[in-house]
Protein backbone atom coordinates (compact mmCIF):
# COMPACT_ATOMS: atom_id res chain seq x y z
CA UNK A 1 -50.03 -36.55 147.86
CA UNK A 2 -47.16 -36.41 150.73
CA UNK A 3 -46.98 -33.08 151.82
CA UNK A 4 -44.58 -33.89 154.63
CA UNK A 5 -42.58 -35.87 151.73
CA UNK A 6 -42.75 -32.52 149.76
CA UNK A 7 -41.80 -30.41 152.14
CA UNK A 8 -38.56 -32.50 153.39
CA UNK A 9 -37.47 -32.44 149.72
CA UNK A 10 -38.22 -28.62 149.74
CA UNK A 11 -35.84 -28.00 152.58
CA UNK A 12 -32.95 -30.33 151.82
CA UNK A 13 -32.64 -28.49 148.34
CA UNK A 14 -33.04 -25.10 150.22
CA UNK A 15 -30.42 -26.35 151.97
CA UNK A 16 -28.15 -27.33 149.14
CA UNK A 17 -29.06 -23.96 148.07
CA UNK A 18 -27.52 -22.01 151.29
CA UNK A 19 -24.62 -24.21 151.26
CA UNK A 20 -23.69 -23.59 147.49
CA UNK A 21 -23.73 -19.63 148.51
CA UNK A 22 -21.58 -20.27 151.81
CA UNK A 23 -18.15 -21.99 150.81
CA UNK A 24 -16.81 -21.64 154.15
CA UNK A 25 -19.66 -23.45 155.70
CA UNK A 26 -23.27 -23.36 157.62
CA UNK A 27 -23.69 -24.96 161.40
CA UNK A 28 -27.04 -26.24 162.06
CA UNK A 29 -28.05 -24.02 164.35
CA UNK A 30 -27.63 -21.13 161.02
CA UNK A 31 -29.66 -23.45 158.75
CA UNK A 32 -32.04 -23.78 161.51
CA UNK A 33 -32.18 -19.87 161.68
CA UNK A 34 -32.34 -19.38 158.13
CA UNK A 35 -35.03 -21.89 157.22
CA UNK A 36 -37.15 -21.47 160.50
CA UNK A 37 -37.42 -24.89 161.28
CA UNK A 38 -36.49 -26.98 164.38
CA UNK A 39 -32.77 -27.81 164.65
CA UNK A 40 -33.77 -31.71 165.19
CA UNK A 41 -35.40 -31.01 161.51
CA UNK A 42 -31.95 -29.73 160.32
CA UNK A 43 -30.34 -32.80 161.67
CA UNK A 44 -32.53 -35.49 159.55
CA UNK A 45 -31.84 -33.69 156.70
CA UNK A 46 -28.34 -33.49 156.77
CA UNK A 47 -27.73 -36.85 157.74
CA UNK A 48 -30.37 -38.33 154.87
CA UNK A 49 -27.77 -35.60 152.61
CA UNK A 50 -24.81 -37.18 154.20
CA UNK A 51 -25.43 -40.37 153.69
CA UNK A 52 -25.81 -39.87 150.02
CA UNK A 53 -22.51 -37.59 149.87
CA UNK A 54 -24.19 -34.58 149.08
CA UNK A 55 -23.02 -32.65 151.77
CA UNK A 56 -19.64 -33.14 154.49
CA UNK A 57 -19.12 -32.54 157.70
CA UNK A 58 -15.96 -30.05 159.21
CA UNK A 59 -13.91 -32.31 161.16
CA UNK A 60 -14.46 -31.30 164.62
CA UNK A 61 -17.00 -28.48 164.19
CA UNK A 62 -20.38 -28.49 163.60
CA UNK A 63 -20.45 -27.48 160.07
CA UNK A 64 -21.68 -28.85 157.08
CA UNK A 65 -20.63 -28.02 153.25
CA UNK A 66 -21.21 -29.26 149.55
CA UNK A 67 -20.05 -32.76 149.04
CA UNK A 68 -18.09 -34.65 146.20
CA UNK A 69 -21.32 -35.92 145.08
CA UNK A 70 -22.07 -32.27 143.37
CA UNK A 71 -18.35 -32.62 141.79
CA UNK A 72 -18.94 -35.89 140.19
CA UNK A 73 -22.64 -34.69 138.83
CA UNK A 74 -21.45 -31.41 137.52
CA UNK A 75 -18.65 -33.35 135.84
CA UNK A 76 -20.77 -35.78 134.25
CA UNK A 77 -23.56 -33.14 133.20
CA UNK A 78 -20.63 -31.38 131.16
CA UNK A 79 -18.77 -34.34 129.46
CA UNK A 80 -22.60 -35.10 128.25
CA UNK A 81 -22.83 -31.80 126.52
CA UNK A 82 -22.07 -31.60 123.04
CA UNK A 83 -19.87 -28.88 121.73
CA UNK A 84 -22.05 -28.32 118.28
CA UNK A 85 -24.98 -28.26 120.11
CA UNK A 86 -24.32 -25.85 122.67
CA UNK A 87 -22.89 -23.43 120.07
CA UNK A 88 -25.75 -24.36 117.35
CA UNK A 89 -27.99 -20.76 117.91
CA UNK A 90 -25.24 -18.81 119.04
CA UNK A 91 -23.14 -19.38 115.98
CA UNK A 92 -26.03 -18.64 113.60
CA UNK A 93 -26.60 -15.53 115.50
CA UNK A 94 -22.73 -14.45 115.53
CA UNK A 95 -23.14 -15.14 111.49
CA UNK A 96 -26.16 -13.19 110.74
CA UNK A 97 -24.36 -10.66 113.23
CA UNK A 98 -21.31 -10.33 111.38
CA UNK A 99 -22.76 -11.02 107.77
CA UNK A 100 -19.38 -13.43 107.87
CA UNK A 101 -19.04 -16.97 107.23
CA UNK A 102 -18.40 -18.74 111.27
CA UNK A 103 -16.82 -21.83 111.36
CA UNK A 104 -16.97 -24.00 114.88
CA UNK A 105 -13.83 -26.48 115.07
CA UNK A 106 -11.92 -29.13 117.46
CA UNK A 107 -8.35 -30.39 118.07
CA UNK A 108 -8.01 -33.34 116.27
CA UNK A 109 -4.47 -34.56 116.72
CA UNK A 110 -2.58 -31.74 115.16
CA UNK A 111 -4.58 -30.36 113.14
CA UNK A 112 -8.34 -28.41 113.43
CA UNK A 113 -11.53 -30.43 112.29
CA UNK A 114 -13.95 -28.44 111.24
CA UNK A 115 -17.47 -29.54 113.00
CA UNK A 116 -19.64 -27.22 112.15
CA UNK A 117 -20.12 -23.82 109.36
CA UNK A 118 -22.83 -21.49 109.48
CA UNK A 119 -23.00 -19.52 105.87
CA UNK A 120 -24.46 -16.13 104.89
CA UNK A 121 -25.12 -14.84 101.28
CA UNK A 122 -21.38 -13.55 101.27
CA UNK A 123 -19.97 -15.20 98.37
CA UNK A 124 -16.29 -16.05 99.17
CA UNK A 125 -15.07 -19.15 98.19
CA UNK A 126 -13.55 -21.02 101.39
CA UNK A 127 -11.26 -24.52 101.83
CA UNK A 128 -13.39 -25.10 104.75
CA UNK A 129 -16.10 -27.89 105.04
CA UNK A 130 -17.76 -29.79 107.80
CA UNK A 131 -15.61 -33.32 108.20
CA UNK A 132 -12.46 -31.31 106.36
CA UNK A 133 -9.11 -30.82 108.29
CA UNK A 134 -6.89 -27.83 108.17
CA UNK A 135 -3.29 -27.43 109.93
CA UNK A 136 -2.85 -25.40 114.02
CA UNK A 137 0.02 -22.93 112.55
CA UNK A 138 -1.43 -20.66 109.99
CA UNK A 139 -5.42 -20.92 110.51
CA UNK A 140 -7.34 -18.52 113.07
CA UNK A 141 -9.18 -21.53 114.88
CA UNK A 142 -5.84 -23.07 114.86
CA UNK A 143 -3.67 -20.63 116.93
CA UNK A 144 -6.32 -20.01 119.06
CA UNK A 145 -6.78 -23.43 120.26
CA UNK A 146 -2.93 -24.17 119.67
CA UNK A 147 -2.01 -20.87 122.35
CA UNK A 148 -4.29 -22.26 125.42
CA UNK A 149 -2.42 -25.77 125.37
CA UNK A 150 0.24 -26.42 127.96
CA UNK A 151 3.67 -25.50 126.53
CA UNK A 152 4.94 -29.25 126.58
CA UNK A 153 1.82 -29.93 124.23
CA UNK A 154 2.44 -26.97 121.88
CA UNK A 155 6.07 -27.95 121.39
CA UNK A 156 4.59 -31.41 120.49
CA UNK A 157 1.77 -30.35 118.44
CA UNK A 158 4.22 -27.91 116.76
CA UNK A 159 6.86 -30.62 115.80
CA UNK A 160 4.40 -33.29 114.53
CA UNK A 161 3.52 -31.00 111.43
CA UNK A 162 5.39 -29.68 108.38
CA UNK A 163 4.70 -26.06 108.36
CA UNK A 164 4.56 -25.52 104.72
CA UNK A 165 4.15 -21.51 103.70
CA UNK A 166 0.67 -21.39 102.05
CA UNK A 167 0.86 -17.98 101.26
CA UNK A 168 3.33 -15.32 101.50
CA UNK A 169 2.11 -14.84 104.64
CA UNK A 170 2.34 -17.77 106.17
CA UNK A 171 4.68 -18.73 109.44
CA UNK A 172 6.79 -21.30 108.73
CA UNK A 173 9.32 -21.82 112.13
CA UNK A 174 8.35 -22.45 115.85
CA UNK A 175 11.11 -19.78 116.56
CA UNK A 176 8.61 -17.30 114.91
CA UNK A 177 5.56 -18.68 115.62
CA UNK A 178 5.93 -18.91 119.69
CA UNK A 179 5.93 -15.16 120.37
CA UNK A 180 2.24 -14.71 118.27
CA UNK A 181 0.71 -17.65 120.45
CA UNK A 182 2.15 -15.19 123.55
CA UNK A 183 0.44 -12.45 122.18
CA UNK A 184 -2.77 -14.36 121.18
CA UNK A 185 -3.06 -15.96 125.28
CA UNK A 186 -2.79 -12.05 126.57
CA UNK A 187 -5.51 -10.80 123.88
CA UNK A 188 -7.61 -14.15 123.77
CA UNK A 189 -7.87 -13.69 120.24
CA UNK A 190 -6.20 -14.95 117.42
CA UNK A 191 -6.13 -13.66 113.35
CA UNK A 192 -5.42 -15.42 109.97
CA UNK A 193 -4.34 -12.81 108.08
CA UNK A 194 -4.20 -14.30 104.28
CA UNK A 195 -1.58 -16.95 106.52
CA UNK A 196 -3.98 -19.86 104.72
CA UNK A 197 -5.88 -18.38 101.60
CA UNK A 198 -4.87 -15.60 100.05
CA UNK A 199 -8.06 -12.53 100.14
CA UNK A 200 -9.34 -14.61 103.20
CA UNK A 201 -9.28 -13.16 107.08
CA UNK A 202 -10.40 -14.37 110.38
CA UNK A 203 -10.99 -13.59 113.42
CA UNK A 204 -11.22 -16.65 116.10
CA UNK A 205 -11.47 -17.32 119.68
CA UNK A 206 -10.96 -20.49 121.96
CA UNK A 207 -14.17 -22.25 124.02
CA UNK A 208 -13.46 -23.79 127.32
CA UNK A 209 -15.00 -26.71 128.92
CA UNK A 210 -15.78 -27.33 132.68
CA UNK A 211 -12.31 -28.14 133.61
CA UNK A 212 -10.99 -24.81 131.60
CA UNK A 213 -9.66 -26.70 128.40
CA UNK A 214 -9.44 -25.01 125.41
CA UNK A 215 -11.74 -28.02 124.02
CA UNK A 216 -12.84 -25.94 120.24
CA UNK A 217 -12.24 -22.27 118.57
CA UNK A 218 -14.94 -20.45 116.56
CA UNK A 219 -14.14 -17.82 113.66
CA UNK A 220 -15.57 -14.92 111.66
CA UNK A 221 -14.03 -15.40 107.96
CA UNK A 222 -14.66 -12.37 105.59
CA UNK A 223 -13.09 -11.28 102.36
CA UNK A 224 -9.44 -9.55 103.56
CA UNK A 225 -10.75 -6.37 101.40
CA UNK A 226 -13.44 -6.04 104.41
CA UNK A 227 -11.61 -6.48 107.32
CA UNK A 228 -9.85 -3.04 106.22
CA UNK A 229 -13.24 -1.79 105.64
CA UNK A 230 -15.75 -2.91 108.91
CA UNK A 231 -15.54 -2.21 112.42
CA UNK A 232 -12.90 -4.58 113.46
CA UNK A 233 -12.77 -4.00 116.70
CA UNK A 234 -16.56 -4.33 117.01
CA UNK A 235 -16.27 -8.27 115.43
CA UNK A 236 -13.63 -8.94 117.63
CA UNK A 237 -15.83 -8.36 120.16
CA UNK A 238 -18.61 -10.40 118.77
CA UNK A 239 -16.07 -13.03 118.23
CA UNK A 240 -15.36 -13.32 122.18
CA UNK A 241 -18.72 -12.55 123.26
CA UNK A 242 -19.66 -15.94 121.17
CA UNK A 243 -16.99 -18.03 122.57
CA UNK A 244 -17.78 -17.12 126.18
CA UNK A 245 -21.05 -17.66 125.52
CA UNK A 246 -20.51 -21.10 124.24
CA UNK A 247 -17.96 -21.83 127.19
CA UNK A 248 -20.59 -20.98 129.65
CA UNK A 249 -23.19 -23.36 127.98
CA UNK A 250 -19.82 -26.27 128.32
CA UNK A 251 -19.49 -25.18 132.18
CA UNK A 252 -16.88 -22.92 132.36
């Protein structure tokens, strides 16, 4: 085995490592310091790490910092995860948490497709299915991923679709429906209330990628009779916990 080949790897990664912590930059002589090494050692590392564009150099001053090759890697690593992958366990955890039905969805032009549904022995009869679309306006999933879109694309996604009334309690006009997606950015949760099936509630929340897109939603969908009957509060906060949990896993 190369040990001196080991131990140059070691240091330019403990080197990556003090840079990532120091934003502002690290001089050589610092790394030097920090690693107790000779500052000629410092140098051959950090120009075998320049060369390959993993670290820059300050104009004018001797100090190095991350470089765009870290950017382009990070940015690749996330665009290879897959959303119903990273929220596979934590969705079946938030269901068996909740007792609730969860459903996992994506944009899909303007409407919500549903990607994945995790089921418990609750016996409520749901439109949902894996493949099946459902409209933005009156669905939990929908709102919340409709409310983290830029305005321009919420107009647009708002006027491509008919917003029939499902149920009584259905919105039906963008006049009505832009002050709840207000309301639903400031809380960071959004509710069906009976707006898409009468007797059926949810709770949802919006997952964000590595570039902070609202990229999917996740819901808890009970009976309506239970939401006036559980801790609410408590599955709201299961609800959010889940989603941040799943953004984390996308890079955000």
């Amino acid at each position: 085995m190369n040990t001196n080949g080991v131990q140059s790897v070691d240091r330019a990664l403990r080197i990556i490592d003090l840079l990532a912590e120091a934003p502002e930059g690290l001089g050589v002589t610092e790394l030097a310091n920090r690693l107790n090494v000779a500052k000629s050692t410092i140098h051959r590392l950090l120009a075998s790490l320049l060369q390959k564009g993993y670290v820059k150099q300050g104009s004018g001053r001797d100090v190095y910092t991350l470089g765009f090759t870290f950017m382009e890697m990070g940015e690749r690593v996330a665009e290879s995860i897959d959303v119903r992958k990273a929220a596979g366990e934590i969705i079946h955890d938030l269901a068996k948490a909740t007792a609730s039905t969860v459903h996992l969805v994506q944009l899909e032009g303007a409407q919500v497709v549903y990607i994945d549904k995790v089921e418990t022995y609750a016996r409520l009869r749901l439109f949902s299915r894996v493949g099946r679309k459902a409209p933005l306006y009156c669905t939990g999933v929908g709102k919340a991923l409709l409310a983290f879109q830029p305005p321009h694309m919420q107009e647009r996604l708002l006027d491509e679709q008919e917003m029939v009334r499902h149920t009584p309690h259905t919105i039906t006009s963008k006049e009505a429906m832009m002050p709840e997606l207000d309301k639903i950015a400031q809380e960071g949760v959004a509710y069906d209330r009976e707006e898409h099936e009468l007797g059926v509630t949810c709770v949802a929340a919006p997952i964000f990628d590595f570039h902070r897109r609202a990229v999917a939603a996740i819901s808890v969908t009970m009976p309506h009779m239970n939401a006036e009957t559980i801790a609410w509060e408590k599955t709201v906060q299961q609800v959010q916990r889940a989603a941040a949990a799943i953004s984390r896993e996308l890079g955000h």
